[in-house]
C-alpha atoms as a PDB file:
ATOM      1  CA  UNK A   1      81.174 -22.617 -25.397  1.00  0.00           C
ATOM      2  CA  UNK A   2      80.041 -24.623 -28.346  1.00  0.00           C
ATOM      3  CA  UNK A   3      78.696 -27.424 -28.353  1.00  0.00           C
ATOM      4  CA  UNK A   4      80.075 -31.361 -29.526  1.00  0.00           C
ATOM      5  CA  UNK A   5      80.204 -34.757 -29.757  1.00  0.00           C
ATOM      6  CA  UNK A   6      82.552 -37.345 -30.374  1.00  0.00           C
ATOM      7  CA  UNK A   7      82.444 -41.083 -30.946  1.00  0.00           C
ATOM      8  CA  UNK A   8      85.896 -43.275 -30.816  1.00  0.00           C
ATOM      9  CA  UNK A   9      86.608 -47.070 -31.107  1.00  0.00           C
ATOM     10  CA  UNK A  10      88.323 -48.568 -28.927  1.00  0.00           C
ATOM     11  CA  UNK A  11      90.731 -52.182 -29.391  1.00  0.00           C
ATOM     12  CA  UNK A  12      88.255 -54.830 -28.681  1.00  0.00           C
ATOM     13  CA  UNK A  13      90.982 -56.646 -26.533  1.00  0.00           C
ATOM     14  CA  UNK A  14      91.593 -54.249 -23.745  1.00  0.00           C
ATOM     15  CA  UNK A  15      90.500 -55.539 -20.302  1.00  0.00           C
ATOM     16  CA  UNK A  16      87.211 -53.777 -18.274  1.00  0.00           C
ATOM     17  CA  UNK A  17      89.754 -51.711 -16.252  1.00  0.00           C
ATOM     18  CA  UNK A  18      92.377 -50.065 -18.903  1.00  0.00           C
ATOM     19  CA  UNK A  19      89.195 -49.347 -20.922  1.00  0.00           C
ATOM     20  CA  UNK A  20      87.800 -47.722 -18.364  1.00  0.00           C
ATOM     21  CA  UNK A  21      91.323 -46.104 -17.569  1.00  0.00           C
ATOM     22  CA  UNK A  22      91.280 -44.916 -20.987  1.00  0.00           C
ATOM     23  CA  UNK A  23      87.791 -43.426 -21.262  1.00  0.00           C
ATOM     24  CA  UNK A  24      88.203 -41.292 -17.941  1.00  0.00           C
ATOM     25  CA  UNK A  25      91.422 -39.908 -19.256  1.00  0.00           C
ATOM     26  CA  UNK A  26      89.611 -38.051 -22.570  1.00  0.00           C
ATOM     27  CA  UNK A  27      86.572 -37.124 -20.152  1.00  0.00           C
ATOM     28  CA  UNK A  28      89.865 -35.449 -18.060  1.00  0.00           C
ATOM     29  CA  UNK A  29      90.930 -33.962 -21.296  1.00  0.00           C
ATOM     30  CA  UNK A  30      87.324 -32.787 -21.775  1.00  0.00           C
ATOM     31  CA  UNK A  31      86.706 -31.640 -18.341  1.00  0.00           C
ATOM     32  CA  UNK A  32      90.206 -29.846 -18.048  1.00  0.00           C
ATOM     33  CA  UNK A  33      88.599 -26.869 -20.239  1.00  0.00           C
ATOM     34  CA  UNK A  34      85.480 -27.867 -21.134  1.00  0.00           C
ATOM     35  CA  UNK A  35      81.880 -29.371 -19.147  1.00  0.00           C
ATOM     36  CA  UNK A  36      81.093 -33.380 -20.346  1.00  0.00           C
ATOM     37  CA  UNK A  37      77.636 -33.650 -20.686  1.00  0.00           C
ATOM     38  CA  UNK A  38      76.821 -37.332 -21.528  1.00  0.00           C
ATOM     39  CA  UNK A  39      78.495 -40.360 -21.833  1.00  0.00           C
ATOM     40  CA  UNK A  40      77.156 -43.328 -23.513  1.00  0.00           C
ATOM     41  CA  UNK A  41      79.411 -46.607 -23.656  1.00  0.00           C
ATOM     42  CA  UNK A  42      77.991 -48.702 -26.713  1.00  0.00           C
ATOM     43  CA  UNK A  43      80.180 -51.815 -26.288  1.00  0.00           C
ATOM     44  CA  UNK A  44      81.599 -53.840 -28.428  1.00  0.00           C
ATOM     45  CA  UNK A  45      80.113 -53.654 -32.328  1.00  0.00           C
ATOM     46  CA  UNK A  46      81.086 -54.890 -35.520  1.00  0.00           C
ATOM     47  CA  UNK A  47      83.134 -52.640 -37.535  1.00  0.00           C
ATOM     48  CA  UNK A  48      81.965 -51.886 -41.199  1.00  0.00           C
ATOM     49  CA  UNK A  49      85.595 -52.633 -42.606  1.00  0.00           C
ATOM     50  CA  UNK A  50      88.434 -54.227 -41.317  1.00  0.00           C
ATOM     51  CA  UNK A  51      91.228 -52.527 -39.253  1.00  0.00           C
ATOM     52  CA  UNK A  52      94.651 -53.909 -38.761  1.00  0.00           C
ATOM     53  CA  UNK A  53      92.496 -57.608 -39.168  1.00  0.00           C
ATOM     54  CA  UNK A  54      90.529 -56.901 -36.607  1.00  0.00           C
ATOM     55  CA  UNK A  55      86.464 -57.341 -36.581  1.00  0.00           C
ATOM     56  CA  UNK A  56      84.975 -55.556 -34.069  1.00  0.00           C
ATOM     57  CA  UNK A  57      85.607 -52.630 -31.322  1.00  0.00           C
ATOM     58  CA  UNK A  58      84.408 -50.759 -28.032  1.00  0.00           C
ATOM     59  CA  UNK A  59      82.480 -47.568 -29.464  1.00  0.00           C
ATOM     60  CA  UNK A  60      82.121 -44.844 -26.834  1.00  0.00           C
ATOM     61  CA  UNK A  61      79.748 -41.590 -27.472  1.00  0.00           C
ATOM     62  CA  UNK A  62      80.772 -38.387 -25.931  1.00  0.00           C
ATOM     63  CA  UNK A  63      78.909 -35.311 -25.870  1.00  0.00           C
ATOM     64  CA  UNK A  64      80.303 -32.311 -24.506  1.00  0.00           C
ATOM     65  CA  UNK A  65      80.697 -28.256 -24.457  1.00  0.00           C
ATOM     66  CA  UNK A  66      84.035 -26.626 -24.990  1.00  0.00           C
ATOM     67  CA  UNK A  67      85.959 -23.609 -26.226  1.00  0.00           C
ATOM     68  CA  UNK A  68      86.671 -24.025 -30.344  1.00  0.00           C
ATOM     69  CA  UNK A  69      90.974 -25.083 -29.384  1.00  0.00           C
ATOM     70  CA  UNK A  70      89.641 -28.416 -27.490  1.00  0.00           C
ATOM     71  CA  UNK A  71      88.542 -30.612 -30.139  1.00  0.00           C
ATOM     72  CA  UNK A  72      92.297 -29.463 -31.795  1.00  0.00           C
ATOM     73  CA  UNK A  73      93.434 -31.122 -28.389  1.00  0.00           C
ATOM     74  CA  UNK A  74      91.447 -34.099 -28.183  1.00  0.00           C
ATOM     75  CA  UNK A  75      92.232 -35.268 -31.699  1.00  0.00           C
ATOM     76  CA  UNK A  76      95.757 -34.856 -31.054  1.00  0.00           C
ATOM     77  CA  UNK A  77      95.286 -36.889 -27.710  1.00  0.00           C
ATOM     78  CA  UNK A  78      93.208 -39.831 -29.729  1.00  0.00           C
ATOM     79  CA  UNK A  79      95.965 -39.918 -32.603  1.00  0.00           C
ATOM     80  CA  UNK A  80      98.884 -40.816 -30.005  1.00  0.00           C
ATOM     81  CA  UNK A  81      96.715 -43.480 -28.126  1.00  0.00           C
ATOM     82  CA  UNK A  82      97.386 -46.995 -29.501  1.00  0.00           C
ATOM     83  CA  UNK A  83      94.196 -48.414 -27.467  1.00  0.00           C
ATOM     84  CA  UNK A  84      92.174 -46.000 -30.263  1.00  0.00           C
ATOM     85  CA  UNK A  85      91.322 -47.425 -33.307  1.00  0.00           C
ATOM     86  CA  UNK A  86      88.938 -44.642 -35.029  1.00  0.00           C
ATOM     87  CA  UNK A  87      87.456 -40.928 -33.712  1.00  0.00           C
ATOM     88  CA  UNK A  88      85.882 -38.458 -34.911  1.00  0.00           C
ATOM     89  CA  UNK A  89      84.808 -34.938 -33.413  1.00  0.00           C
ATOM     90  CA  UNK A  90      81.535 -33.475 -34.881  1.00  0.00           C
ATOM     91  CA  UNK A  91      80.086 -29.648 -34.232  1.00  0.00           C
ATOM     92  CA  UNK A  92      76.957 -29.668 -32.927  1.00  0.00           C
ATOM     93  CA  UNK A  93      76.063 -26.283 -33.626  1.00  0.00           C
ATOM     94  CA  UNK A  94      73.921 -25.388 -36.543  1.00  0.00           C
ATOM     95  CA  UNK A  95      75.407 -22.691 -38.511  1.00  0.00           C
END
């Protein structure tokens, strides 16, 4: 298992709960075939640019382990979610 880390934005506007609704489901996605290591929930920043005329978002940093097809998986889970704004999915190993 390599190891990785991934930071998404979330929409500013979604209540304590769904956020929270929506940050267990990609540890699920995570955990389903891979081992989360660390979460760390940043809150609610300014964004360097405008997106879709909004200021700000909810940044959330993941680190995690996981076979080399789950970051293909996790991408393709943050694309479809509208309550994502941004992600990206960095290797952590040096090569």
């Amino acid at each position: 298992m390599r190891k990785y880390e991934t930071l998404f934005i979330l929409r500013p506007s979604l209540e304590e709960e769904k956020r929270n609704e929506v940050i267990e489901k990609f540890k699920g996605i995570i955990a389903a075939d891979g081992e989360v290591e660390k979460v760390e929930e940043w809150g609610n920043r300014r964004l360097a640019y405008e997106i879709e005329k909004i200021r700000e978002g909810y940044y959330v940093l993941v680190n995690f382990k996981a076979n080399p097809s789950l970051p293909k998986e996790l991408e393709r889970n943050f694309r479809i979610s509208d309550d994502v704004m941004r992600y990206i999915v960095v290797n952590l190993e040096e090569k």
